[in-house]
PDB file of N, CA and C in Angstrom:
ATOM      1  N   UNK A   1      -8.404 -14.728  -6.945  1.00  0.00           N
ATOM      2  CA  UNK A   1      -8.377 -13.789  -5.840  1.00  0.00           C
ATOM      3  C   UNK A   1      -8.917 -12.455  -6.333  1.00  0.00           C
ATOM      4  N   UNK A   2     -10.031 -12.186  -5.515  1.00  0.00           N
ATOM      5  CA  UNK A   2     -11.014 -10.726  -6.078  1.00  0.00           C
ATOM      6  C   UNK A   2      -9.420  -9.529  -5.747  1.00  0.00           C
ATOM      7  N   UNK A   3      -9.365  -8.097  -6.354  1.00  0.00           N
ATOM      8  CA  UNK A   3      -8.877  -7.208  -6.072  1.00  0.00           C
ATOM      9  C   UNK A   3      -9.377  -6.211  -5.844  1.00  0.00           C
ATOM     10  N   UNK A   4      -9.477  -5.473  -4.955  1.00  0.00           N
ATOM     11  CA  UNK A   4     -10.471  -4.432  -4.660  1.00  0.00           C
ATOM     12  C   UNK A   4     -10.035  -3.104  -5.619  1.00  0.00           C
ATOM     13  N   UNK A   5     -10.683  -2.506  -6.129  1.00  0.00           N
ATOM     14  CA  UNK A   5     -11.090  -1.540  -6.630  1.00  0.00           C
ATOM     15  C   UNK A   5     -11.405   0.055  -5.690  1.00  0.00           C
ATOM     16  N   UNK A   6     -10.847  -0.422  -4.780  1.00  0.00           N
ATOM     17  CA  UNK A   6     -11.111   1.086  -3.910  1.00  0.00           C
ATOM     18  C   UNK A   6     -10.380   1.661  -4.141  1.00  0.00           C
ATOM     19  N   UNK A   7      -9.932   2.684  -4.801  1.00  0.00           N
ATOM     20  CA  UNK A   7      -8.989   3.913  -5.083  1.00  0.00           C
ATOM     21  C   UNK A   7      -7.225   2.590  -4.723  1.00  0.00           C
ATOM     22  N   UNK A   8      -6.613   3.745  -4.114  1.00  0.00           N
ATOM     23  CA  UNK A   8      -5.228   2.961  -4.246  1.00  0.00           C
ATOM     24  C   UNK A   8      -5.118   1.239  -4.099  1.00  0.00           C
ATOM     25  N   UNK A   9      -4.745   0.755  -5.837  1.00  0.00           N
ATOM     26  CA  UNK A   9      -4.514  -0.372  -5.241  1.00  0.00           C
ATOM     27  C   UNK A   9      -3.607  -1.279  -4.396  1.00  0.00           C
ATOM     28  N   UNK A  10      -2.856  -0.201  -4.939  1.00  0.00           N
ATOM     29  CA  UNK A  10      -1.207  -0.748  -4.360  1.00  0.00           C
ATOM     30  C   UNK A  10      -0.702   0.008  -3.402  1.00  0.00           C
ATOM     31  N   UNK A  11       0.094  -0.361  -2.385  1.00  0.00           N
ATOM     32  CA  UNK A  11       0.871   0.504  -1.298  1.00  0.00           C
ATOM     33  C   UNK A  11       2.026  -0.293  -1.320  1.00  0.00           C
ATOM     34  N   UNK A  12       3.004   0.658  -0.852  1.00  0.00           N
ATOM     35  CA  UNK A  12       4.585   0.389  -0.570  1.00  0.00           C
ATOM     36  C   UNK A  12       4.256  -0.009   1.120  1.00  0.00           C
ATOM     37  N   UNK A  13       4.477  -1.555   1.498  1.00  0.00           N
ATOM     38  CA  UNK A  13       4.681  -2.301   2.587  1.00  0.00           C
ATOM     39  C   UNK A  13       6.427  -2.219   2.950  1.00  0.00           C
ATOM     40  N   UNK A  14       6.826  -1.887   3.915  1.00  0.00           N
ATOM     41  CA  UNK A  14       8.332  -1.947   4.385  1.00  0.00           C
ATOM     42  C   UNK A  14       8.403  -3.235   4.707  1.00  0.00           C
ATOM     43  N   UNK A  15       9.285  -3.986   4.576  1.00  0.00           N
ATOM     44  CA  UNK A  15       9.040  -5.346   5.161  1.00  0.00           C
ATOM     45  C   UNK A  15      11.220  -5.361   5.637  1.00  0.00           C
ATOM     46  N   UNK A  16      11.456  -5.717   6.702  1.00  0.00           N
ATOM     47  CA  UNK A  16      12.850  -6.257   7.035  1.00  0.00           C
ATOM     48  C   UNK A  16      13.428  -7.147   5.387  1.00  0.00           C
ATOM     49  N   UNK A  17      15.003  -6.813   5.777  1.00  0.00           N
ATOM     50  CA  UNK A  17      15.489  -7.631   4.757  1.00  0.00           C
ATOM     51  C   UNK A  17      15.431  -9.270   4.702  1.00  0.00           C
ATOM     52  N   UNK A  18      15.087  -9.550   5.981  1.00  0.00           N
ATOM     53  CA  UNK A  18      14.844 -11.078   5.994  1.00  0.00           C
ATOM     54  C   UNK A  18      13.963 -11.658   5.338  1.00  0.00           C
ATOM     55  N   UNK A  19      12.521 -10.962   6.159  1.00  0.00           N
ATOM     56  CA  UNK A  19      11.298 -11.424   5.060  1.00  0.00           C
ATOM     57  C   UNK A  19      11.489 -10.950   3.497  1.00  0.00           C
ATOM     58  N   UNK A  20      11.704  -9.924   3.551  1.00  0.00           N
ATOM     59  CA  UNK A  20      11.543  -9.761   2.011  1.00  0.00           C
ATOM     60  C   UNK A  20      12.713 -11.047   1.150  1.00  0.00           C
ATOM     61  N   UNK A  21      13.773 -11.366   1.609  1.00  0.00           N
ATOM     62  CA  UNK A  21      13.864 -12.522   1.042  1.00  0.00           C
ATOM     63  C   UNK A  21      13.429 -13.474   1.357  1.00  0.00           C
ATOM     64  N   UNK A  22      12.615 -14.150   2.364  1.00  0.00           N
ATOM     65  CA  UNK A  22      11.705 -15.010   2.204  1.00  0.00           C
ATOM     66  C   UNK A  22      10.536 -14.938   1.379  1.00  0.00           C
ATOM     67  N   UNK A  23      10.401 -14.143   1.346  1.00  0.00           N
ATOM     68  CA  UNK A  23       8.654 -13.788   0.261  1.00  0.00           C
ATOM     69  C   UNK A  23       9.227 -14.082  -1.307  1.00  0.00           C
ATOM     70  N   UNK A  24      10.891 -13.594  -1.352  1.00  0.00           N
ATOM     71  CA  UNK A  24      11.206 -13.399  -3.240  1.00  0.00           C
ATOM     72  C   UNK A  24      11.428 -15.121  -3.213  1.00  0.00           C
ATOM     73  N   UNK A  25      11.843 -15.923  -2.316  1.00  0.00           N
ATOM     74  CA  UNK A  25      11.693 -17.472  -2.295  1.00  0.00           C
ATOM     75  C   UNK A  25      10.163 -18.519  -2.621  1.00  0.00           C
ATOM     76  N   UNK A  26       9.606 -17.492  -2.002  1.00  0.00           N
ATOM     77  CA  UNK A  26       8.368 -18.203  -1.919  1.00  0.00           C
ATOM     78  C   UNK A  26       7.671 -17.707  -3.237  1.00  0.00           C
ATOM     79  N   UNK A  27       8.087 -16.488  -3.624  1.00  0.00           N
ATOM     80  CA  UNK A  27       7.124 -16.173  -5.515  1.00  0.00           C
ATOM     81  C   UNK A  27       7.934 -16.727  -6.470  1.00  0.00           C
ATOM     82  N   UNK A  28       9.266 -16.896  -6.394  1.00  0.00           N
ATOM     83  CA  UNK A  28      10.042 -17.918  -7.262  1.00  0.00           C
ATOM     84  C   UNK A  28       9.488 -19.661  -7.165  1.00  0.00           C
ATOM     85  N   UNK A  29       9.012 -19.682  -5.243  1.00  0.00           N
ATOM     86  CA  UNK A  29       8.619 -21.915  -5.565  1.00  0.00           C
ATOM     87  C   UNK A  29       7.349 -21.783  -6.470  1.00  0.00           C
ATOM     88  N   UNK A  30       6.746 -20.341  -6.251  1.00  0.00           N
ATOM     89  CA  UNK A  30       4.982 -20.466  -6.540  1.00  0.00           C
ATOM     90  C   UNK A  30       5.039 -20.165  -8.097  1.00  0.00           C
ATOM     91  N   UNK A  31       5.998 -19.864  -8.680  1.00  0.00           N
ATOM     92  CA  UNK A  31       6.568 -19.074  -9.925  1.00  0.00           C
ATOM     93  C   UNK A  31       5.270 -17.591 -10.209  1.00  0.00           C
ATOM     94  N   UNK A  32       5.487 -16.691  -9.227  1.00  0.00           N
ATOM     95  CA  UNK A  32       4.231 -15.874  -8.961  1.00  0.00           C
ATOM     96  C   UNK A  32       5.429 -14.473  -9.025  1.00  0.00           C
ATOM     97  N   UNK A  33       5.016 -13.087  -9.048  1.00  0.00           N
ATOM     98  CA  UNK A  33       5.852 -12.260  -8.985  1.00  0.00           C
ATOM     99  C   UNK A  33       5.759 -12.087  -6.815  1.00  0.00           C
ATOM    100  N   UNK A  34       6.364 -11.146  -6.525  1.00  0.00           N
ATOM    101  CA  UNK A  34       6.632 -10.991  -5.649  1.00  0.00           C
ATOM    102  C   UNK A  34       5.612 -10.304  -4.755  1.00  0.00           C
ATOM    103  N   UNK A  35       4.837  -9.100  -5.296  1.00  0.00           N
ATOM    104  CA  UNK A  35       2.936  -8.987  -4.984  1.00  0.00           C
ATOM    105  C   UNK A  35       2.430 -10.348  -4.778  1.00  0.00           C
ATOM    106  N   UNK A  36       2.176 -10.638  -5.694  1.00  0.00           N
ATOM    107  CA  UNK A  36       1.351 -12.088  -5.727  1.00  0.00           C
ATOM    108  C   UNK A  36       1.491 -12.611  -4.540  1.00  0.00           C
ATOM    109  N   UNK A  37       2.916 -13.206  -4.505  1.00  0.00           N
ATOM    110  CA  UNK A  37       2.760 -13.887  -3.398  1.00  0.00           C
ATOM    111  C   UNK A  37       2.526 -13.139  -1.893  1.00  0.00           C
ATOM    112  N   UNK A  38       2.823 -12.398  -1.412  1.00  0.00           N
ATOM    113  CA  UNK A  38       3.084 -11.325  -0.562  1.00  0.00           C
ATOM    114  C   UNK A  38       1.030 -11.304  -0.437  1.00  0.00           C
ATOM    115  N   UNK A  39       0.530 -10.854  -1.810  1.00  0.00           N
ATOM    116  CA  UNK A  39      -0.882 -10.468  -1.408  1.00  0.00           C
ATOM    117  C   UNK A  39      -1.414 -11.881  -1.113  1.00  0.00           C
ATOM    118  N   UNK A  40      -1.424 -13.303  -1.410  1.00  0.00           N
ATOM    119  CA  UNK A  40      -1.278 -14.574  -1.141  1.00  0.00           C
ATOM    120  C   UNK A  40      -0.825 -15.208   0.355  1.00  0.00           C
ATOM    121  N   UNK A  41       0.103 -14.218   0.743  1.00  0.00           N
ATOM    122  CA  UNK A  41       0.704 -14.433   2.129  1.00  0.00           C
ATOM    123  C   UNK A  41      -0.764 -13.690   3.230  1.00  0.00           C
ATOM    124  N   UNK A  42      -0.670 -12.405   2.654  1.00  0.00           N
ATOM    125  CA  UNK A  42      -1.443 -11.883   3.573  1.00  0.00           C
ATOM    126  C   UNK A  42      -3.041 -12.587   3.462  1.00  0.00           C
ATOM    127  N   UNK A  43      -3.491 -13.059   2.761  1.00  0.00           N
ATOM    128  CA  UNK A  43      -4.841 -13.597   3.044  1.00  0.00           C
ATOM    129  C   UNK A  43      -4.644 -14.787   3.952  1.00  0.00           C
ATOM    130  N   UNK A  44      -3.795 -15.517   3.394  1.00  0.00           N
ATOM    131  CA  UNK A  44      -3.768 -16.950   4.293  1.00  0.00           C
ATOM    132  C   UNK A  44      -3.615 -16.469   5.930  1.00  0.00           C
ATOM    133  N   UNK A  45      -2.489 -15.248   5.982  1.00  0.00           N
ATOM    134  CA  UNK A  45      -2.202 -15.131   7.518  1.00  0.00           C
ATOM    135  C   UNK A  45      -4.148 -14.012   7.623  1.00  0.00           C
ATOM    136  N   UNK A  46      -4.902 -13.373   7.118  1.00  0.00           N
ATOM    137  CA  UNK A  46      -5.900 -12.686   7.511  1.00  0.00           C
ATOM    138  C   UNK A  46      -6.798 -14.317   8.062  1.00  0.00           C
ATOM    139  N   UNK A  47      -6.773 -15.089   6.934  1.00  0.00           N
ATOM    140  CA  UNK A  47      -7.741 -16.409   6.923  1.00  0.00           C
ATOM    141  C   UNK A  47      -7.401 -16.997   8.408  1.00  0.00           C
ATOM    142  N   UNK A  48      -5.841 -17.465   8.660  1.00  0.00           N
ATOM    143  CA  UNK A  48      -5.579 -17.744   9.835  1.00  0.00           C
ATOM    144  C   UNK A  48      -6.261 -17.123  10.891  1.00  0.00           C
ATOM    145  N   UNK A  49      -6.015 -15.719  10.623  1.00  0.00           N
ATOM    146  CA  UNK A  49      -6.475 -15.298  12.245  1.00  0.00           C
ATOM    147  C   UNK A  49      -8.049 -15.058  12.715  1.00  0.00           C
ATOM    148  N   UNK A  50      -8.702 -14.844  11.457  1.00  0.00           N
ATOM    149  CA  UNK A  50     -10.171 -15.115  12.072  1.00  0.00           C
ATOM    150  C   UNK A  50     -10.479 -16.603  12.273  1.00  0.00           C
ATOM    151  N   UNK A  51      -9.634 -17.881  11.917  1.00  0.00           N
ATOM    152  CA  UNK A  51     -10.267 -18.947  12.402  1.00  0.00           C
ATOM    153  C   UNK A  51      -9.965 -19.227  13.915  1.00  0.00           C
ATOM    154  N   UNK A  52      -8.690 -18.476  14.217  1.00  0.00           N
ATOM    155  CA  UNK A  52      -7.965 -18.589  15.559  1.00  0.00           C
ATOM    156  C   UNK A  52      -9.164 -17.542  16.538  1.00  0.00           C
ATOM    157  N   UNK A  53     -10.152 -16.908  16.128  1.00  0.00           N
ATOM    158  CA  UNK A  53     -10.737 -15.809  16.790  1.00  0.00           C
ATOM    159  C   UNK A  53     -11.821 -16.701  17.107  1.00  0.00           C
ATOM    160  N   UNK A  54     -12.299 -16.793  15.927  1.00  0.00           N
ATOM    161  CA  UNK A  54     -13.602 -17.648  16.070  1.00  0.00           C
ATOM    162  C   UNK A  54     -13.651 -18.880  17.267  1.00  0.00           C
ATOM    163  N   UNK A  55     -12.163 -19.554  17.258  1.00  0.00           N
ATOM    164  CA  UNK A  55     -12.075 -20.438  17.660  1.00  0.00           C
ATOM    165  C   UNK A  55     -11.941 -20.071  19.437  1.00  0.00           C
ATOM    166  N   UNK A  56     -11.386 -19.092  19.221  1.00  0.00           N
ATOM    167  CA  UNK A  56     -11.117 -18.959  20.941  1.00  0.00           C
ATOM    168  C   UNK A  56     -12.667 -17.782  21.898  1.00  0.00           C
ATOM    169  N   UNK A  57     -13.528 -17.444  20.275  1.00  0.00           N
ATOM    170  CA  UNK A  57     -14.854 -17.106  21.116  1.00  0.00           C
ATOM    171  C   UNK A  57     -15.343 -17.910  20.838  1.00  0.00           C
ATOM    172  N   UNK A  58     -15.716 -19.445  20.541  1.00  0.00           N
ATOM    173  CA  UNK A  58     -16.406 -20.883  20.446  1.00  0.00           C
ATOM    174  C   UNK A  58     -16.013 -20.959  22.073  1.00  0.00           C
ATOM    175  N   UNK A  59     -14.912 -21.020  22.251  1.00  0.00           N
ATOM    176  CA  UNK A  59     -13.603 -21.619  23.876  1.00  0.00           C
ATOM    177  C   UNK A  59     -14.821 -20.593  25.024  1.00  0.00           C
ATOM    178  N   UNK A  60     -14.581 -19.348  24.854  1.00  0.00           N
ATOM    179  CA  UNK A  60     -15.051 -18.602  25.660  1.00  0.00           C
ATOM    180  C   UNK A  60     -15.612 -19.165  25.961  1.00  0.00           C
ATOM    181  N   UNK A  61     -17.130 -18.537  24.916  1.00  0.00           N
ATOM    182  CA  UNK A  61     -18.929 -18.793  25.207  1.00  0.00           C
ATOM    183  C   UNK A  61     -18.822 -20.702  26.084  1.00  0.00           C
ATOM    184  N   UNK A  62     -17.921 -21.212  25.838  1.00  0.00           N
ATOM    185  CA  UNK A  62     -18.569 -22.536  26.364  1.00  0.00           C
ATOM    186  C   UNK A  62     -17.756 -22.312  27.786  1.00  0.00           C
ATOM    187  N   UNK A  63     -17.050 -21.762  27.995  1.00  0.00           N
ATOM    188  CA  UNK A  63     -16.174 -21.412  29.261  1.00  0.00           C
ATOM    189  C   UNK A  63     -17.314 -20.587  30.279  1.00  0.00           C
ATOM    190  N   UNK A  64     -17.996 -19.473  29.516  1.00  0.00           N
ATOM    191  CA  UNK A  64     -18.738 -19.056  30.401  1.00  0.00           C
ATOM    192  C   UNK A  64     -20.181 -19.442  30.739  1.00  0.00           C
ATOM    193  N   UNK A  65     -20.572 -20.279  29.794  1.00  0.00           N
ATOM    194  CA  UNK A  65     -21.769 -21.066  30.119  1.00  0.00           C
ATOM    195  C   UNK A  65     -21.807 -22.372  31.302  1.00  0.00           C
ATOM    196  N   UNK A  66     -20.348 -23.110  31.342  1.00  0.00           N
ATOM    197  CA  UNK A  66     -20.422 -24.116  31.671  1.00  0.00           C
ATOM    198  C   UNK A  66     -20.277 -23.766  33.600  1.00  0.00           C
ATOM    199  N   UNK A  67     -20.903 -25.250  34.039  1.00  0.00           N
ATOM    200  CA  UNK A  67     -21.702 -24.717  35.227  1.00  0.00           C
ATOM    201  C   UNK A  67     -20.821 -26.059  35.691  1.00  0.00           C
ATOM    202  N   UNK A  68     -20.373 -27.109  35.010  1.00  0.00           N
ATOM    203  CA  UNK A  68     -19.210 -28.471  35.584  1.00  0.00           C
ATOM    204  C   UNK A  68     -17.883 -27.467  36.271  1.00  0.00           C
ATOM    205  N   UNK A  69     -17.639 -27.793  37.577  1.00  0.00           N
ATOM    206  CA  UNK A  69     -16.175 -27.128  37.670  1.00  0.00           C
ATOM    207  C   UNK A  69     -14.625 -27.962  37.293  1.00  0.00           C
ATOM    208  N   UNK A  70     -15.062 -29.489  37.049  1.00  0.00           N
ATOM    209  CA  UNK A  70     -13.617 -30.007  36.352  1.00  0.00           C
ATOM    210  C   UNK A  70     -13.781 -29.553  34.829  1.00  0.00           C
ATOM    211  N   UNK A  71     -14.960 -29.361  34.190  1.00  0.00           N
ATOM    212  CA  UNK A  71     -14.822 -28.658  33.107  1.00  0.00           C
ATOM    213  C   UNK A  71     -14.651 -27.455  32.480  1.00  0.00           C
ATOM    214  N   UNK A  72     -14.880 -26.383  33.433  1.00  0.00           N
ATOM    215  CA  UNK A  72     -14.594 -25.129  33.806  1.00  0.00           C
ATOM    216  C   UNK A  72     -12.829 -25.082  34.112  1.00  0.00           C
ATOM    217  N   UNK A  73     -12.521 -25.752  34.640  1.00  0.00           N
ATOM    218  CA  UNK A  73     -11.210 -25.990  34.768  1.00  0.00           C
ATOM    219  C   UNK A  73     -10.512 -25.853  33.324  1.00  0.00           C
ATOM    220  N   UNK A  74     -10.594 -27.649  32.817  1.00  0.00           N
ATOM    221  CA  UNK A  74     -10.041 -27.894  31.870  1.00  0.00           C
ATOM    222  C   UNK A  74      -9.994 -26.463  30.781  1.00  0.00           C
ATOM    223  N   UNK A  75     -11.340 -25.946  30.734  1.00  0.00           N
ATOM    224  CA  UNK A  75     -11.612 -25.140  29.655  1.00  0.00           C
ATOM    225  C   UNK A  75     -10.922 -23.604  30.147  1.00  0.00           C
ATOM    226  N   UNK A  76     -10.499 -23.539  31.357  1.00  0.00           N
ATOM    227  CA  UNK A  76      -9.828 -22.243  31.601  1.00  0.00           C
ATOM    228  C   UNK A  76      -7.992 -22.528  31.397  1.00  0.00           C
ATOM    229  N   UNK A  77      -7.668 -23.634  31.357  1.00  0.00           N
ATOM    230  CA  UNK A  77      -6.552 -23.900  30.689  1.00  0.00           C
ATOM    231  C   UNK A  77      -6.288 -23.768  29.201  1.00  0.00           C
ATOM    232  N   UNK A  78      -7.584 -24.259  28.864  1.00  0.00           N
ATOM    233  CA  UNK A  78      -7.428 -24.116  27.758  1.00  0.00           C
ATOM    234  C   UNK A  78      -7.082 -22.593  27.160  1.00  0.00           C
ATOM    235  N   UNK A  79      -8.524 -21.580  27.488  1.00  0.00           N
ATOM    236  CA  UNK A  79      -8.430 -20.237  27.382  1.00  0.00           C
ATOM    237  C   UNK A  79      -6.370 -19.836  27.227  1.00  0.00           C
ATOM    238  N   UNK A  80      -5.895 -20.467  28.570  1.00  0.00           N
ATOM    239  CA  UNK A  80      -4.890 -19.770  29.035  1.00  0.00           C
ATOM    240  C   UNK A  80      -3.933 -20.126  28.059  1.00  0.00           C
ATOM    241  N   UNK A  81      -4.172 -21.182  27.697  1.00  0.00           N
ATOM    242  CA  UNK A  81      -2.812 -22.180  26.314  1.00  0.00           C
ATOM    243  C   UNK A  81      -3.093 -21.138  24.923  1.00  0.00           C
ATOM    244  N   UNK A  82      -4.503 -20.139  24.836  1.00  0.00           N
ATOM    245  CA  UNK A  82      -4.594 -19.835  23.400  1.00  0.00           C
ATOM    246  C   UNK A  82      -4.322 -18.360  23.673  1.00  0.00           C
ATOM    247  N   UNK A  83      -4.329 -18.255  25.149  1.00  0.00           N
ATOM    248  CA  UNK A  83      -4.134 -16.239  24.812  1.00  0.00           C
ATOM    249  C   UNK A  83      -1.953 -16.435  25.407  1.00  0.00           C
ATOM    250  N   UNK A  84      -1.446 -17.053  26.481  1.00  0.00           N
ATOM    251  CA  UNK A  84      -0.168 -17.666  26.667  1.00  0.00           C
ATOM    252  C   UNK A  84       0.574 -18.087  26.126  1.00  0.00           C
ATOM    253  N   UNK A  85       0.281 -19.000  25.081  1.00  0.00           N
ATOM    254  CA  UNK A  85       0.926 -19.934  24.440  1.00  0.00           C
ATOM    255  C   UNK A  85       1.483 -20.972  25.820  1.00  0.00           C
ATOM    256  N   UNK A  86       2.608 -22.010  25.646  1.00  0.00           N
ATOM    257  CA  UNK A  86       3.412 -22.663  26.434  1.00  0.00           C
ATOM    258  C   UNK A  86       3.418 -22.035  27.160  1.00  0.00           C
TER     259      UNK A  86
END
């Protein structure tokens, strides 16, 4: 994992007492210090959310191209299941 080099590397993150003992669980399974995992956490959740972006402007662009209205349909449910949830 690259570390950036831009002036401050480190910052004090507040995190609730909950997570922060979930995170000291998760650098103890990974046997990692508690950064580690934490900077480990945050890429996977950064990685997550641009695939979830990408994925729902793939949804769009074919939402607004498409000219079928049972598929226009389907695909505006869809839209609605990824910005809604359930």
């Amino acid at each position: 994992m690259a570390v950036s080099n831009s002036g401050d590397e480190t910052g004090a993150i507040p995190v609730p007492a909950d997570i922060a003992e979930r995170i000291d669980v998760i650098a103890v399974s990974r046997h990692v210090s508690r950064d580690c995992a934490m900077a480990d956490l945050l890429q996977d959740a950064i990685t997550e959310y641009e695939q979830r972006r990408e994925s729902f402007l793939d949804l769009a662009g074919h939402f607004q191209k498409s000219t079928d209205p049972t598929e226009t349909e389907q695909l505006r449910g869809e839209l609605a299941q990824m910005i809604f949830g359930d």
